[in-house]
PDB file of N, CA and C in Angstrom:
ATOM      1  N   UNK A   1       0.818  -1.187   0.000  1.00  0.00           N
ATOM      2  CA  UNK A   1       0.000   0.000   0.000  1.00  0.00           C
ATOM      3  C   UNK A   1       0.868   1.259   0.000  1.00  0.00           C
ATOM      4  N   UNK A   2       1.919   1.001   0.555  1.00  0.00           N
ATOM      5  CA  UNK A   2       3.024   2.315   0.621  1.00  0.00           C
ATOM      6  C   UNK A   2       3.629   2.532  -0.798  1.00  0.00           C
ATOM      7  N   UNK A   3       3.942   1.895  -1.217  1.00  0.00           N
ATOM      8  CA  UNK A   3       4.447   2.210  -2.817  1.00  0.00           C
ATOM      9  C   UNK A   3       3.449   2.645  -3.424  1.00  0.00           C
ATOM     10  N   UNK A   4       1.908   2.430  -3.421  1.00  0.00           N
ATOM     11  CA  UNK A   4       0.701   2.662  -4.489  1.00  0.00           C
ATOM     12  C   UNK A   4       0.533   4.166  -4.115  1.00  0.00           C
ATOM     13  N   UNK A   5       0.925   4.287  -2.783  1.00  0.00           N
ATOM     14  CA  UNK A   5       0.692   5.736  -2.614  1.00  0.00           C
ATOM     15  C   UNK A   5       1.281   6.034  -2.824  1.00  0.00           C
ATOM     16  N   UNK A   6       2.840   6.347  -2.411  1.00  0.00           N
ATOM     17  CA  UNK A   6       3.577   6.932  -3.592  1.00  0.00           C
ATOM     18  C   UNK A   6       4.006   7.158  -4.555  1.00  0.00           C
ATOM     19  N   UNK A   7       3.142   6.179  -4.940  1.00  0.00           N
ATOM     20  CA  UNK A   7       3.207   6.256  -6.786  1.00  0.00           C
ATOM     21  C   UNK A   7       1.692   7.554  -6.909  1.00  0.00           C
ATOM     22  N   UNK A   8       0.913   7.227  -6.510  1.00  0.00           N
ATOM     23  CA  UNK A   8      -0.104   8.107  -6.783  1.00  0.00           C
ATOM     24  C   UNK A   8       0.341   9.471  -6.498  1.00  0.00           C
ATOM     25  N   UNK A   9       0.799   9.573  -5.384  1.00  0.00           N
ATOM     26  CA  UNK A   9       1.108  11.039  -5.445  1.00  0.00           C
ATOM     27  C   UNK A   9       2.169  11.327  -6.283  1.00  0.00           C
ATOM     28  N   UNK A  10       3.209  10.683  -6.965  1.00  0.00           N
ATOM     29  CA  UNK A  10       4.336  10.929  -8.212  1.00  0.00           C
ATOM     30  C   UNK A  10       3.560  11.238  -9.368  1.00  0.00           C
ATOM     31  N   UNK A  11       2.421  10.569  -9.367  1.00  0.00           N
ATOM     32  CA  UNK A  11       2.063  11.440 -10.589  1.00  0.00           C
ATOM     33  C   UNK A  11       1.054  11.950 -10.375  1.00  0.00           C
ATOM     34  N   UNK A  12       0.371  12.091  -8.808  1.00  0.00           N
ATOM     35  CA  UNK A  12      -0.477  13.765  -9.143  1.00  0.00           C
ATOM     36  C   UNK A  12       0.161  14.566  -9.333  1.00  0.00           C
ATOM     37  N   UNK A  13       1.588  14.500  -8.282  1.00  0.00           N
ATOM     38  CA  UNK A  13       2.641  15.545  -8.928  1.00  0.00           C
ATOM     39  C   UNK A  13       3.217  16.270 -10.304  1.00  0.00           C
ATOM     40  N   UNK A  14       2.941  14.877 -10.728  1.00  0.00           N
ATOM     41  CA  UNK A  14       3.848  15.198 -12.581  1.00  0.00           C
ATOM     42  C   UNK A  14       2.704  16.019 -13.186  1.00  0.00           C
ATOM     43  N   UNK A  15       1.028  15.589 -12.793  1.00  0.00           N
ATOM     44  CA  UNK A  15       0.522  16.185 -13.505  1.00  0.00           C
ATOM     45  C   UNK A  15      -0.291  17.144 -12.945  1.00  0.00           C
ATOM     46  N   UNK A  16      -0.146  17.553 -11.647  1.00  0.00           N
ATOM     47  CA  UNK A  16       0.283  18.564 -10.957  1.00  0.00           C
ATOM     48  C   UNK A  16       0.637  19.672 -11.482  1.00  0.00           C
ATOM     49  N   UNK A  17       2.093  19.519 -11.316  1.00  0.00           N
ATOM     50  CA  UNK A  17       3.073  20.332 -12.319  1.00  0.00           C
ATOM     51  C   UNK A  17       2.748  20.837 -13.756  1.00  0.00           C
ATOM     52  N   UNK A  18       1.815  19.846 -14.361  1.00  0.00           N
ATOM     53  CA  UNK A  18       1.838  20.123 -15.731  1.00  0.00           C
ATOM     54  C   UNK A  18       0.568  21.201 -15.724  1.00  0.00           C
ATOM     55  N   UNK A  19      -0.185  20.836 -15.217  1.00  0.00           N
ATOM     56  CA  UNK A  19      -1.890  21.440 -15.374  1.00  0.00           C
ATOM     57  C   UNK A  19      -2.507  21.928 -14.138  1.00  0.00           C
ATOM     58  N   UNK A  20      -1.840  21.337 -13.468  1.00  0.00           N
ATOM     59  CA  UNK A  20      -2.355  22.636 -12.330  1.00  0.00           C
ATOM     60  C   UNK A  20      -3.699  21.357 -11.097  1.00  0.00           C
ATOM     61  N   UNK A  21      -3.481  20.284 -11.415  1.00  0.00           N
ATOM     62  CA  UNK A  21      -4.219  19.247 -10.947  1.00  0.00           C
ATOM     63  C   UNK A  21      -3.690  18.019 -10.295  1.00  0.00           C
ATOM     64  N   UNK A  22      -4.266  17.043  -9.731  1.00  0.00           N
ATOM     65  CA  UNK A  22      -3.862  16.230  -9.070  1.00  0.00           C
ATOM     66  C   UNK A  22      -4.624  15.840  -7.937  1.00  0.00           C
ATOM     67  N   UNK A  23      -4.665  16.219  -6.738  1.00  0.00           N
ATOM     68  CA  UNK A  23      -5.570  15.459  -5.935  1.00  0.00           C
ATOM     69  C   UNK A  23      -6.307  14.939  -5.800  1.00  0.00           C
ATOM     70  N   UNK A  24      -7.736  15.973  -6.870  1.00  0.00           N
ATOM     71  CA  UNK A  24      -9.002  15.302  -6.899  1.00  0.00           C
ATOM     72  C   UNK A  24      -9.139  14.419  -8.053  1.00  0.00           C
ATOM     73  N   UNK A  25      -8.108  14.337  -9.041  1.00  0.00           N
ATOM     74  CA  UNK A  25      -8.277  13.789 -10.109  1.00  0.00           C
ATOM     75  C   UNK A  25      -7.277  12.645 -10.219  1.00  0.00           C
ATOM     76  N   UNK A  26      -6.459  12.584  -9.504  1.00  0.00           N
ATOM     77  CA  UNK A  26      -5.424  11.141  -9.393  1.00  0.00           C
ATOM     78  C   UNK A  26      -5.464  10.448  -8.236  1.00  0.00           C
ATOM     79  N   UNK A  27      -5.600  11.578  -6.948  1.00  0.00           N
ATOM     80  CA  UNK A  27      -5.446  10.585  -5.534  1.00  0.00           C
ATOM     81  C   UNK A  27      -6.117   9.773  -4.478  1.00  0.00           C
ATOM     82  N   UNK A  28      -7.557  10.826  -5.046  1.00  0.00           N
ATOM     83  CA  UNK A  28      -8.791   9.984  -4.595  1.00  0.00           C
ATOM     84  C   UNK A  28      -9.010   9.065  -4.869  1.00  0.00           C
ATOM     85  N   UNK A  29      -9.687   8.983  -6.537  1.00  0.00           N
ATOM     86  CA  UNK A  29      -9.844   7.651  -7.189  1.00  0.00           C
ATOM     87  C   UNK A  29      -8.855   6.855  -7.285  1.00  0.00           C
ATOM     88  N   UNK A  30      -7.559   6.820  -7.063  1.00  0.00           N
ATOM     89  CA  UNK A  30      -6.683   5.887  -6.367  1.00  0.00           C
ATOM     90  C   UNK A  30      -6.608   5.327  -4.987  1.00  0.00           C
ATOM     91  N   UNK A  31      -6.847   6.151  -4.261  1.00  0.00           N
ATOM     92  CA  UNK A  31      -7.286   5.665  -2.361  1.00  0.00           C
ATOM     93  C   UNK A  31      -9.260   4.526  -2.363  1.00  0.00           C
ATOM     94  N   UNK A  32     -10.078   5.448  -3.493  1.00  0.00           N
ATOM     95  CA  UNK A  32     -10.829   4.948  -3.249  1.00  0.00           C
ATOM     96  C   UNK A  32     -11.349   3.561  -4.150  1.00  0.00           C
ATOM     97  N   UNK A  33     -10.975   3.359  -5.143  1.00  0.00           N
ATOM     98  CA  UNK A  33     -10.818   2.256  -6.112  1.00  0.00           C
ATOM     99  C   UNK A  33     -10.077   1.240  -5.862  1.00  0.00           C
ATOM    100  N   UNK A  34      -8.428   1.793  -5.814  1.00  0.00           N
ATOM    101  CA  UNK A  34      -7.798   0.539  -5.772  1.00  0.00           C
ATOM    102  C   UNK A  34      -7.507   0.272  -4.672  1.00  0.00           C
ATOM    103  N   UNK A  35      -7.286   1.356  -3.227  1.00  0.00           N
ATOM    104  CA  UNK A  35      -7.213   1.263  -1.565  1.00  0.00           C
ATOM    105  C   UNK A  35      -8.470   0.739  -1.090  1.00  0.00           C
ATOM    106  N   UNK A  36      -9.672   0.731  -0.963  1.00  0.00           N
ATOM    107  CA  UNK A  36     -11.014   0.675  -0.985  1.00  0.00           C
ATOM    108  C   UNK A  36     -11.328   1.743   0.156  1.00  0.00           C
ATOM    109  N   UNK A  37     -10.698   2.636  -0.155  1.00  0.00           N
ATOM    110  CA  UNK A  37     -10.479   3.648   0.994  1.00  0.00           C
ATOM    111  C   UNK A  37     -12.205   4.449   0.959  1.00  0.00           C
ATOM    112  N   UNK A  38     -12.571   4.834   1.753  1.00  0.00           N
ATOM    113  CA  UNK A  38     -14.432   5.650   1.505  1.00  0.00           C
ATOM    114  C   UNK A  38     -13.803   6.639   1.453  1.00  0.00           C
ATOM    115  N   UNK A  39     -14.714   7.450   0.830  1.00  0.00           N
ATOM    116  CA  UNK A  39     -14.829   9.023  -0.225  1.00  0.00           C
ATOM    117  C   UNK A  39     -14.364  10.149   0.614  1.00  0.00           C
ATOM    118  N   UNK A  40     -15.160   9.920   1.714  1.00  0.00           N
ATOM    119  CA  UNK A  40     -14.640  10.832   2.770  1.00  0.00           C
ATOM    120  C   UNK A  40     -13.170  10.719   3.413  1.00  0.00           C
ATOM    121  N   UNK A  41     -13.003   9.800   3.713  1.00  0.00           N
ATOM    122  CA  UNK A  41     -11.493   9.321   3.512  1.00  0.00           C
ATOM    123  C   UNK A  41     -10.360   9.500   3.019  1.00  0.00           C
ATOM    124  N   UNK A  42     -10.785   9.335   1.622  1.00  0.00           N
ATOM    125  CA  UNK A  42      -9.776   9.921   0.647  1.00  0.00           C
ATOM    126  C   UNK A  42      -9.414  11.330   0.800  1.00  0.00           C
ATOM    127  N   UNK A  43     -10.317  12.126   0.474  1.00  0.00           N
ATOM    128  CA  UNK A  43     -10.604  13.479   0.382  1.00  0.00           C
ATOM    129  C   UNK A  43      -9.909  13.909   1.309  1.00  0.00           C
ATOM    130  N   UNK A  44     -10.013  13.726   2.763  1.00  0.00           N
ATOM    131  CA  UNK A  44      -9.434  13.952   3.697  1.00  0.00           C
ATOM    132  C   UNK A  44      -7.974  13.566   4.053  1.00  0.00           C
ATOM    133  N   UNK A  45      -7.876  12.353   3.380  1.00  0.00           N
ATOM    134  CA  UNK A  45      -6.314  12.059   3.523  1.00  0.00           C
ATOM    135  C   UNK A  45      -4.876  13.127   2.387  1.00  0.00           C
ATOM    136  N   UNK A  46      -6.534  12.884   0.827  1.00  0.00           N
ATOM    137  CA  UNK A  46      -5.650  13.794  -0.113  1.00  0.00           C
ATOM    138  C   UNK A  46      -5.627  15.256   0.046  1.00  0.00           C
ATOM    139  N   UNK A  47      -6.529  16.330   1.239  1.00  0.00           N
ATOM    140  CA  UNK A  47      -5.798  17.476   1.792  1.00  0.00           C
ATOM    141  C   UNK A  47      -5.186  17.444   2.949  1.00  0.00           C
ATOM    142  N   UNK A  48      -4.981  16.246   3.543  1.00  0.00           N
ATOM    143  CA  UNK A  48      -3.749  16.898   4.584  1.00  0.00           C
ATOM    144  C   UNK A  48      -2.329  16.625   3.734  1.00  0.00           C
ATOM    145  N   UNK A  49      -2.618  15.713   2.662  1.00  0.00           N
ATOM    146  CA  UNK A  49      -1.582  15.589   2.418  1.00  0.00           C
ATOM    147  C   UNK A  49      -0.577  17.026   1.729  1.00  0.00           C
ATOM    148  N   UNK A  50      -1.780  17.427   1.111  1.00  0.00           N
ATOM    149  CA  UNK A  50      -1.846  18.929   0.393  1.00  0.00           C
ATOM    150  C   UNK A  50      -1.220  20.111   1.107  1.00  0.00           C
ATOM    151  N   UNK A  51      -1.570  20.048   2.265  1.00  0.00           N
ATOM    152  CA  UNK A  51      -1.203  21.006   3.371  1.00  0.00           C
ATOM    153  C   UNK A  51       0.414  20.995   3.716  1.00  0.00           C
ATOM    154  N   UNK A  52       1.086  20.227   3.366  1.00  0.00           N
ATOM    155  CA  UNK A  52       2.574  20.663   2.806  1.00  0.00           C
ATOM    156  C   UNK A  52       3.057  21.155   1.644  1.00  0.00           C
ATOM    157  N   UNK A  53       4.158  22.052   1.748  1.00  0.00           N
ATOM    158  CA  UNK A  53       3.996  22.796   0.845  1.00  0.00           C
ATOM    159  C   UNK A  53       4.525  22.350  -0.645  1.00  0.00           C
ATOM    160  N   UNK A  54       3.679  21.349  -1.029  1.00  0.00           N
ATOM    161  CA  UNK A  54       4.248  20.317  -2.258  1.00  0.00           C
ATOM    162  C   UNK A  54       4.063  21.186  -3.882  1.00  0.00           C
ATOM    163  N   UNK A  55       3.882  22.350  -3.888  1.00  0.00           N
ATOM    164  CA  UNK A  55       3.575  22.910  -5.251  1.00  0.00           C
ATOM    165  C   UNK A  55       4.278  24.039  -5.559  1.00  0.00           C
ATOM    166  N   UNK A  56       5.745  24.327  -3.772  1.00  0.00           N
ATOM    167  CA  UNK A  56       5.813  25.357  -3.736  1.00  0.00           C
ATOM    168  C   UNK A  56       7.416  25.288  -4.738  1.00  0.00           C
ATOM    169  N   UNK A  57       7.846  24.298  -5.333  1.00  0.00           N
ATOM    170  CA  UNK A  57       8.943  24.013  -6.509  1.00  0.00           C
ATOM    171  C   UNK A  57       8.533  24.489  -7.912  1.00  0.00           C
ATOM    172  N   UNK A  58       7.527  23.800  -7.988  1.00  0.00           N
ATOM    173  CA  UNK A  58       6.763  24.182  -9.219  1.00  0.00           C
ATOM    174  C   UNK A  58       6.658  25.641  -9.557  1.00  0.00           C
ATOM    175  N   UNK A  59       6.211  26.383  -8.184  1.00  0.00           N
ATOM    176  CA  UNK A  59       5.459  27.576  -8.136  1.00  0.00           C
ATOM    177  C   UNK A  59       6.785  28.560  -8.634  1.00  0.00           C
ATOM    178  N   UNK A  60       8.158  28.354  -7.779  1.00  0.00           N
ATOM    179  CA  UNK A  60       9.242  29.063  -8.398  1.00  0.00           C
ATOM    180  C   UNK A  60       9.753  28.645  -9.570  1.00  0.00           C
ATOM    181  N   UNK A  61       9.410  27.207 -10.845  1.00  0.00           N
ATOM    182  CA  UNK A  61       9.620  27.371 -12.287  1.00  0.00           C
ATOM    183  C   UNK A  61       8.568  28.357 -12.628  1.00  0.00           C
ATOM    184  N   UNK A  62       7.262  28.453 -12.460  1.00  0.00           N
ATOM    185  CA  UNK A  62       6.553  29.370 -13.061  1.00  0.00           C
ATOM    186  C   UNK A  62       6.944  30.196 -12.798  1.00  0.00           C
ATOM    187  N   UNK A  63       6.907  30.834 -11.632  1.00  0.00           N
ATOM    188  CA  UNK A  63       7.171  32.157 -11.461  1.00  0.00           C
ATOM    189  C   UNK A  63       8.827  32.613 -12.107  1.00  0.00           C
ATOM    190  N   UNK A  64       9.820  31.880 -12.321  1.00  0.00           N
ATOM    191  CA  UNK A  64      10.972  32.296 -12.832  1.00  0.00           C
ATOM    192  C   UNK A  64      10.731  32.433 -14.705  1.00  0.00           C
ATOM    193  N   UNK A  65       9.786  31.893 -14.895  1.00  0.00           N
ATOM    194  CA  UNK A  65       9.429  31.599 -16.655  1.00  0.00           C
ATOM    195  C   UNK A  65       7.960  33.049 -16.705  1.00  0.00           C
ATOM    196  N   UNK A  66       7.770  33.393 -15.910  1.00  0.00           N
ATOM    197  CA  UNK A  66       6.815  34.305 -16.059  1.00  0.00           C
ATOM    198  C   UNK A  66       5.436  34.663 -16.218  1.00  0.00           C
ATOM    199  N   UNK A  67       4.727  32.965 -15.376  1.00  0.00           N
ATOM    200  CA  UNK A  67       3.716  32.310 -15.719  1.00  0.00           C
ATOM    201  C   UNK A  67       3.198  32.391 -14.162  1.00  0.00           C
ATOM    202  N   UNK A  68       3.193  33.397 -13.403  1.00  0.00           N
ATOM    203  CA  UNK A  68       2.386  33.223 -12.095  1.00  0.00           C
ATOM    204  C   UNK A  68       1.937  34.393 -11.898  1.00  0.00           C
ATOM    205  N   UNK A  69       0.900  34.866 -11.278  1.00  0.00           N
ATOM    206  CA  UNK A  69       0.318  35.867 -10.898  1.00  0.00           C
ATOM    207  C   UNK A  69      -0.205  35.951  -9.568  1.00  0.00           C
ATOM    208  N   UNK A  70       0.735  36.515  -8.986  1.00  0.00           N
ATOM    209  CA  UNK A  70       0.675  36.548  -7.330  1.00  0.00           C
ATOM    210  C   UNK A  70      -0.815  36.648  -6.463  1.00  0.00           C
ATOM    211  N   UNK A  71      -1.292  38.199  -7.288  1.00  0.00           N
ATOM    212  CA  UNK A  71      -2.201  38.584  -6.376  1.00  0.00           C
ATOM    213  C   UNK A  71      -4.001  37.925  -7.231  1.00  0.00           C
ATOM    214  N   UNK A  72      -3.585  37.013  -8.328  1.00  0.00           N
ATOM    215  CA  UNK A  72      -4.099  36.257  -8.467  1.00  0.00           C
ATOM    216  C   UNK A  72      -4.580  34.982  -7.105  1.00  0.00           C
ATOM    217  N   UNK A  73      -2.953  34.274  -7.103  1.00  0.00           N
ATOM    218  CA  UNK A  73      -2.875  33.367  -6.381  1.00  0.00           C
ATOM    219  C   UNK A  73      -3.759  33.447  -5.014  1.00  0.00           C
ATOM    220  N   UNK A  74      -3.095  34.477  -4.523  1.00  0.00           N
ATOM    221  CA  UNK A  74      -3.357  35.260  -2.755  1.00  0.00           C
ATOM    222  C   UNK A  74      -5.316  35.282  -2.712  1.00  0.00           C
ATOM    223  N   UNK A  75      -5.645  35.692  -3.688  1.00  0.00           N
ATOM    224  CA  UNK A  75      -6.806  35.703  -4.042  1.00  0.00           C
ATOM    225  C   UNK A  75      -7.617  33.820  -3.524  1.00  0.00           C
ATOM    226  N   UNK A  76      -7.619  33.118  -4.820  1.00  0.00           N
ATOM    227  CA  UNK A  76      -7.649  32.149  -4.905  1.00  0.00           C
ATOM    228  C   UNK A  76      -7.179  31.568  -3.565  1.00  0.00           C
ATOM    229  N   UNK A  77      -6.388  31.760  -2.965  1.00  0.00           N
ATOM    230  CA  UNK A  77      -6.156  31.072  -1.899  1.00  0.00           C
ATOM    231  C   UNK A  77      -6.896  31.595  -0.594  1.00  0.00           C
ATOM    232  N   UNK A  78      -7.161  32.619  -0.637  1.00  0.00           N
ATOM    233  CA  UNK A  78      -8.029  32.989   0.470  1.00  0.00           C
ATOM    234  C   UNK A  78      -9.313  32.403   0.163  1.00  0.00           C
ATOM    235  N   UNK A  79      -9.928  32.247  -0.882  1.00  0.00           N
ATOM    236  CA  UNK A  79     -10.982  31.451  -1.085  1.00  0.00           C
ATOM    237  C   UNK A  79     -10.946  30.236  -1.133  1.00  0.00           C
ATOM    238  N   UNK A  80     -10.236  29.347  -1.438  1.00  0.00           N
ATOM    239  CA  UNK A  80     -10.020  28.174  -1.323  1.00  0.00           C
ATOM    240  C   UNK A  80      -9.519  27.553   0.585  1.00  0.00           C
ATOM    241  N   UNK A  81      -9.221  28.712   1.213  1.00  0.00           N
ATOM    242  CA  UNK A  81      -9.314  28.658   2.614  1.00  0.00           C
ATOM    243  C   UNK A  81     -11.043  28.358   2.989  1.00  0.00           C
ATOM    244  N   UNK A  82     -11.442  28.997   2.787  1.00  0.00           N
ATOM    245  CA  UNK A  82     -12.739  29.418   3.148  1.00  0.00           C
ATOM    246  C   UNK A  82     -14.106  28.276   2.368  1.00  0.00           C
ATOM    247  N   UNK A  83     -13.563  28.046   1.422  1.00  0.00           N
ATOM    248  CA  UNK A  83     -13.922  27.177   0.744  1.00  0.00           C
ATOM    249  C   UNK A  83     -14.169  25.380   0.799  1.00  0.00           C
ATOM    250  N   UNK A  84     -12.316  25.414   1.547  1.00  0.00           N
ATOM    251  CA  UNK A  84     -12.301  24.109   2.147  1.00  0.00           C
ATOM    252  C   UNK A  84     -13.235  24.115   3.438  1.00  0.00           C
ATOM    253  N   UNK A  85     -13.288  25.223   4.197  1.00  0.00           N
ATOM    254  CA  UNK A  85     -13.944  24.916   5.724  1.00  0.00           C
ATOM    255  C   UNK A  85     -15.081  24.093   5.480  1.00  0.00           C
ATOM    256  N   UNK A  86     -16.102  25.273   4.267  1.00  0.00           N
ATOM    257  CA  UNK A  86     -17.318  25.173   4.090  1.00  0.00           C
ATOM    258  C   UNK A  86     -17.906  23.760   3.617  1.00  0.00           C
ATOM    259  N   UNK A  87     -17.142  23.223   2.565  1.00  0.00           N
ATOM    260  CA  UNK A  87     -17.255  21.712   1.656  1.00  0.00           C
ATOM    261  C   UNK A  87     -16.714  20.737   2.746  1.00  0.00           C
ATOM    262  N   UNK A  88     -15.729  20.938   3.324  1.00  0.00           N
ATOM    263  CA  UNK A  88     -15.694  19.661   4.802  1.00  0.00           C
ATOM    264  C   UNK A  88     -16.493  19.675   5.563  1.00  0.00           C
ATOM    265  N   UNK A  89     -17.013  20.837   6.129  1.00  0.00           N
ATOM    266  CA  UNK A  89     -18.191  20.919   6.928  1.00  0.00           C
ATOM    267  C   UNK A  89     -19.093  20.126   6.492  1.00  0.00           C
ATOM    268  N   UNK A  90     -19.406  20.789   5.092  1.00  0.00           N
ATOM    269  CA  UNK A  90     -20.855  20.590   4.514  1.00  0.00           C
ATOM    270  C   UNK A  90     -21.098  18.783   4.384  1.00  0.00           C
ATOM    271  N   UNK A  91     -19.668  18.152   3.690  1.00  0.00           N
ATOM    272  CA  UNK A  91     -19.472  17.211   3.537  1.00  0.00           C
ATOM    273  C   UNK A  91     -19.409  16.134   4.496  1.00  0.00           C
ATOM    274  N   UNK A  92     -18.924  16.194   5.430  1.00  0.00           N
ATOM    275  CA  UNK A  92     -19.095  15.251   6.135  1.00  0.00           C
ATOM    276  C   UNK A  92     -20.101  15.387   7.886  1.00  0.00           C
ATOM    277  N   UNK A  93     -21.345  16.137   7.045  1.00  0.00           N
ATOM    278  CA  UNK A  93     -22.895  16.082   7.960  1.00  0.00           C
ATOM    279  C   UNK A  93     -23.256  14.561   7.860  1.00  0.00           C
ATOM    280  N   UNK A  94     -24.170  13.991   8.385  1.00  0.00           N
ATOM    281  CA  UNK A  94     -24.512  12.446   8.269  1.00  0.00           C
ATOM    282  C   UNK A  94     -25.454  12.341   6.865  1.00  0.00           C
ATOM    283  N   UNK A  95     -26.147  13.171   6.228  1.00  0.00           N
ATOM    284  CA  UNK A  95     -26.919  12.687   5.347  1.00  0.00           C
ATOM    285  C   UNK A  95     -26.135  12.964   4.000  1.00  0.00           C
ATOM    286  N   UNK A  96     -25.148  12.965   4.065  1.00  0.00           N
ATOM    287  CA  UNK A  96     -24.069  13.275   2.895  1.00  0.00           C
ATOM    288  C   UNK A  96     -23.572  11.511   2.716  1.00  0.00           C
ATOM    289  N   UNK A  97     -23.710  10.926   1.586  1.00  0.00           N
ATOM    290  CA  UNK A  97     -23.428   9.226   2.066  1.00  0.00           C
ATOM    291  C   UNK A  97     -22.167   9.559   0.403  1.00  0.00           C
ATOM    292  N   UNK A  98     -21.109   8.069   1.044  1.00  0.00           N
ATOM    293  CA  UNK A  98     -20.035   8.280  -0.120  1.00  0.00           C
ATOM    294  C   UNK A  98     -20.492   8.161  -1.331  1.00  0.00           C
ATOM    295  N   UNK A  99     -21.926   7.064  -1.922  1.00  0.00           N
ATOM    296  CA  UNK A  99     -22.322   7.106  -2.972  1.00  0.00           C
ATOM    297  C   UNK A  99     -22.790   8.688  -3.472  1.00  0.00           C
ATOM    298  N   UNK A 100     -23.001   9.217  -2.801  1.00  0.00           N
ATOM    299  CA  UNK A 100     -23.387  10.576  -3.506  1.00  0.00           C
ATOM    300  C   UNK A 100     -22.263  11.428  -3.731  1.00  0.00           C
ATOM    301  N   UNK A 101     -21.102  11.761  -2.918  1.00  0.00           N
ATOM    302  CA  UNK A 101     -19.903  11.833  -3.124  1.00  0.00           C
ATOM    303  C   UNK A 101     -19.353  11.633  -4.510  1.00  0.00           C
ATOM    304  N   UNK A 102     -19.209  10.148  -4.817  1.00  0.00           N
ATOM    305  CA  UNK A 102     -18.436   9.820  -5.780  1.00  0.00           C
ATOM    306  C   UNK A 102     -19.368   9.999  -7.315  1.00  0.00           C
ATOM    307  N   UNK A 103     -20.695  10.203  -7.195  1.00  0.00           N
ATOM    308  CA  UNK A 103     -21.501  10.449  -8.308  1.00  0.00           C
ATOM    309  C   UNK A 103     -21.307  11.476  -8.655  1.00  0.00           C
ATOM    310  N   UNK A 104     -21.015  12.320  -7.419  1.00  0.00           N
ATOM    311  CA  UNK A 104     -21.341  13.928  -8.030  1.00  0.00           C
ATOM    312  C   UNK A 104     -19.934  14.694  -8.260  1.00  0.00           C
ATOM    313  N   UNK A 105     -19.642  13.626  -7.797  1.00  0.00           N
ATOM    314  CA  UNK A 105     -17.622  14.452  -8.781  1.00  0.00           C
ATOM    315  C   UNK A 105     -17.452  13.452 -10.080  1.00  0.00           C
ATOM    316  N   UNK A 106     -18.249  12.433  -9.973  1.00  0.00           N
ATOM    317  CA  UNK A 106     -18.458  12.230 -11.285  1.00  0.00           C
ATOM    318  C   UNK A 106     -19.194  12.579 -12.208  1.00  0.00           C
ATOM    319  N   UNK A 107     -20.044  13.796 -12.312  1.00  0.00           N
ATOM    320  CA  UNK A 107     -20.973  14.084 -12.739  1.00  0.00           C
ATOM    321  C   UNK A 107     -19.788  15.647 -12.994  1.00  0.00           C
ATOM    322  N   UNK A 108     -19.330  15.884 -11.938  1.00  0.00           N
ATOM    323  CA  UNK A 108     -18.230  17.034 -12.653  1.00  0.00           C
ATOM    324  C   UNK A 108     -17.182  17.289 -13.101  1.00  0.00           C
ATOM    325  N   UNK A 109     -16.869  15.794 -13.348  1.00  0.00           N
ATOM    326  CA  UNK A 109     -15.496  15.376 -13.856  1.00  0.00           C
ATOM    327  C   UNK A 109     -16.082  15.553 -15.414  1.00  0.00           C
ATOM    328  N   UNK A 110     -17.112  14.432 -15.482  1.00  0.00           N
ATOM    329  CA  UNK A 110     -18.077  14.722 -16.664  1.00  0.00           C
ATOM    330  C   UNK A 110     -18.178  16.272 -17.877  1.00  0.00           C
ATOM    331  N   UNK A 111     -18.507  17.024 -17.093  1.00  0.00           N
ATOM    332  CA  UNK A 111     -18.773  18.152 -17.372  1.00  0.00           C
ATOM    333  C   UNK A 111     -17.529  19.299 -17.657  1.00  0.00           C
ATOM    334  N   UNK A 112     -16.632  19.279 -16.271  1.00  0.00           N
ATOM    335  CA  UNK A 112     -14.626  19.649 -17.174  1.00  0.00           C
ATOM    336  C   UNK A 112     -14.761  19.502 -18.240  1.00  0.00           C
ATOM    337  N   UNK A 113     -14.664  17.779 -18.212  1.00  0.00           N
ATOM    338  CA  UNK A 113     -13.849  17.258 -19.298  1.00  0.00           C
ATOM    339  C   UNK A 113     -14.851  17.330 -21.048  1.00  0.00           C
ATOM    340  N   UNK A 114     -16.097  17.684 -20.983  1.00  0.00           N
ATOM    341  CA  UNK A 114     -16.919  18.036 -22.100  1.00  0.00           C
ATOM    342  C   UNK A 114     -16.414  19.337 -22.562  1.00  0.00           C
ATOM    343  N   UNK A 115     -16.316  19.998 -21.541  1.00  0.00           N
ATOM    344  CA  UNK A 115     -16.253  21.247 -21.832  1.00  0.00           C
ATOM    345  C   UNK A 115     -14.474  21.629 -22.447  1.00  0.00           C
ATOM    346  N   UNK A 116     -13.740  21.067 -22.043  1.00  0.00           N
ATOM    347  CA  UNK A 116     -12.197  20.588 -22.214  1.00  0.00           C
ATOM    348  C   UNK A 116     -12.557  20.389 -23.378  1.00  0.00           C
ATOM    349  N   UNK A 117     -12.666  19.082 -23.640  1.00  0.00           N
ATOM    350  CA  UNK A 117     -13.505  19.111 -25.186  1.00  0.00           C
ATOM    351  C   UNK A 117     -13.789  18.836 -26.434  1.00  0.00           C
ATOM    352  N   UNK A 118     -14.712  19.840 -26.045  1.00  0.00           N
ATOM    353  CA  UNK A 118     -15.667  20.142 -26.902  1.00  0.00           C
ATOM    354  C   UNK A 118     -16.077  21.991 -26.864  1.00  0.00           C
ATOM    355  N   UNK A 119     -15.402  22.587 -26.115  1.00  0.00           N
ATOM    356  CA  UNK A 119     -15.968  23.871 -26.496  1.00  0.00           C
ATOM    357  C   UNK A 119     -14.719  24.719 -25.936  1.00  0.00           C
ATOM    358  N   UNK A 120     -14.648  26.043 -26.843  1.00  0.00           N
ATOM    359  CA  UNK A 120     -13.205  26.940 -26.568  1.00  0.00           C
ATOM    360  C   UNK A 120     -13.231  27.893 -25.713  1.00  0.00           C
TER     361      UNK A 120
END
């Protein structure tokens, strides 16, 4: 189980790095598919893992190539503070069950990736 995870996180990383993604799209459905890890679980394991500062290498190639925007970021991150409280909260009330969880990020994985595409 220790190697699968670190393989999973090697390449949320790689593609991480590349696109700006990874957790919700490589580490979950790896904890929860092939770990049989529950939804809530995952989620929770893949932001503490987050909570080190694993993007902050990346962040100085962009920013040395000229591809970051600070008060962008600062932005975004104050909301994504505020953001996480609200969706953990919200998420793990009792009538929140993992099948609905995993439908409804599949239902917006769905919808990205249409829109990815199929439209500019």
């Amino acid at each position: 189980m220790m190697y699968q995870l670190f393989l999973a996180g090697l390449i949320a990383g790689i593609v991480g790095g590349m696109f700006g993604i990874g957790g919700g799209l490589i580490i979950i459905p790896v904890m929860t598919f092939l770990l049989g890890m529950s939804q809530k679980a995952a989620v929770g394991t893949s932001l503490a893992a987050q909570l080190l500062p694993i993007g902050a290498l990346a962040v100085v190639v962009y920013y040395k190539e000229g591809h970051l925007n600070i008060k962008y970021a600062l932005l975004l991150a104050l909301g994504m503070v505020l953001g996480n409280l609200f969706g953990a909260s919200f998420t793990n009330q009792n009538f929140i069950s993992d099948i609905f969880m995993k439908r409804s990020y599949g239902v917006l994985m769905i919808f990205v990736g249409f829109k990815y595409l199929f439209l500019k």
